[in-house]
Protein backbone atom coordinates (compact mmCIF):
# COMPACT_ATOMS: atom_id res chain seq x y z
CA UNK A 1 -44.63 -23.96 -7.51
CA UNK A 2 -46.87 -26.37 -6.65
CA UNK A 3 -48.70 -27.28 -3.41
CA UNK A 4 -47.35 -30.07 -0.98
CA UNK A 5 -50.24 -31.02 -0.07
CA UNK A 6 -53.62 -32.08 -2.07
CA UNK A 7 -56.92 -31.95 -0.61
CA UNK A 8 -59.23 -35.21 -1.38
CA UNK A 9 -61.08 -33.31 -4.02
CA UNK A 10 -57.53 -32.20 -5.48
CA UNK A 11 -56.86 -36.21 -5.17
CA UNK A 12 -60.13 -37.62 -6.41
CA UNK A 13 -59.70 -34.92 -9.60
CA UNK A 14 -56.23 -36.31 -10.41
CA UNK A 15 -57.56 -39.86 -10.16
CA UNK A 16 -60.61 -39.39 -11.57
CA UNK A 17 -62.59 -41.04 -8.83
CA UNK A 18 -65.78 -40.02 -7.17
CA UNK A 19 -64.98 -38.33 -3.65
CA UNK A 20 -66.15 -41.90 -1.60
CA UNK A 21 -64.08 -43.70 -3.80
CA UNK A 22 -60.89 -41.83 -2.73
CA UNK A 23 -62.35 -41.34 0.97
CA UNK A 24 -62.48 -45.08 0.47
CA UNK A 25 -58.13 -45.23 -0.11
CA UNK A 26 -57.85 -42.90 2.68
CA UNK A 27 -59.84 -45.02 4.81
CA UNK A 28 -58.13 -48.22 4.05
CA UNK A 29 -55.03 -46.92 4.26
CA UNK A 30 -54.22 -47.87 0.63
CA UNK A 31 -53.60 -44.34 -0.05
CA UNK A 32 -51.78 -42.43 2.97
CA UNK A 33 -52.69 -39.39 4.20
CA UNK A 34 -52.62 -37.12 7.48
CA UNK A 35 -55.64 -35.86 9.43
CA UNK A 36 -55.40 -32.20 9.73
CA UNK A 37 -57.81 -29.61 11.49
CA UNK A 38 -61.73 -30.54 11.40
CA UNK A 39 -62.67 -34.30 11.58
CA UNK A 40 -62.87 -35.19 8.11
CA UNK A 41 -60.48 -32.62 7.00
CA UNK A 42 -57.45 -35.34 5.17
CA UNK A 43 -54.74 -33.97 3.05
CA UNK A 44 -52.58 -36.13 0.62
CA UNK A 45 -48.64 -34.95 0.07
CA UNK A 46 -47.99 -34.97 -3.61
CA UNK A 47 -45.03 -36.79 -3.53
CA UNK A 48 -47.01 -39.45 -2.02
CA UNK A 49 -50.16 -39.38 -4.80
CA UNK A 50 -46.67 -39.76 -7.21
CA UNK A 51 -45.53 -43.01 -5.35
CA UNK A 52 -48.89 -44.56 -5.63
CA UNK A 53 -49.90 -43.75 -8.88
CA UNK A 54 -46.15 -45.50 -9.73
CA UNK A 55 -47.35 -48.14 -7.42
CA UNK A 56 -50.27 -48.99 -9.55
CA UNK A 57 -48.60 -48.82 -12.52
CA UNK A 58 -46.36 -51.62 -11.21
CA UNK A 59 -49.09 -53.42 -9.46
CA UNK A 60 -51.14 -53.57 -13.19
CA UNK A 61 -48.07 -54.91 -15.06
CA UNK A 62 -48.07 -57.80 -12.26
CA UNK A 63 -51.70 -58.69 -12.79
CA UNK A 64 -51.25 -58.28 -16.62
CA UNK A 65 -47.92 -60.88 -16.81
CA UNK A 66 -49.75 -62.80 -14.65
CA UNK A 67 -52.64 -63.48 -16.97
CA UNK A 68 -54.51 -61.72 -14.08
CA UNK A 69 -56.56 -59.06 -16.17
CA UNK A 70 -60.09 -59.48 -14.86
């Protein structure tokens, strides 16, 4: 079984972004997350990495229809 919940580095692993990159999501709120514990201590629910991963997916097939590929 796997977790519910993904820590950043968990996050920034399955994306393959640096750590400020997916701080960066967090912060925005592009990528939604909840605060838990310590200050800087953010934790992603799978289901939710899932959604925007799909969400991207979608959002590129826009751009690319679109003639929007730059």
């Amino acid at each position: 079984m796997s977790p519910r919940f993904l820590t950043l580095a968990d996050v920034s692993e399955t994306l393959n972004l640096t750590m400020s990159a997916t701080r960066a999501l967090v912060s925005s709120g592009e990528l939604p997350a909840i605060q838990v514990g310590g200050k800087r201590t953010w934790r992603v629910e799978e289901t939710v990495l899932e959604k925007f991963i799909q969400d991207q997916y979608t959002a590129t097939r826009e751009r690319i229809t679109a003639g929007q590929t730059d």
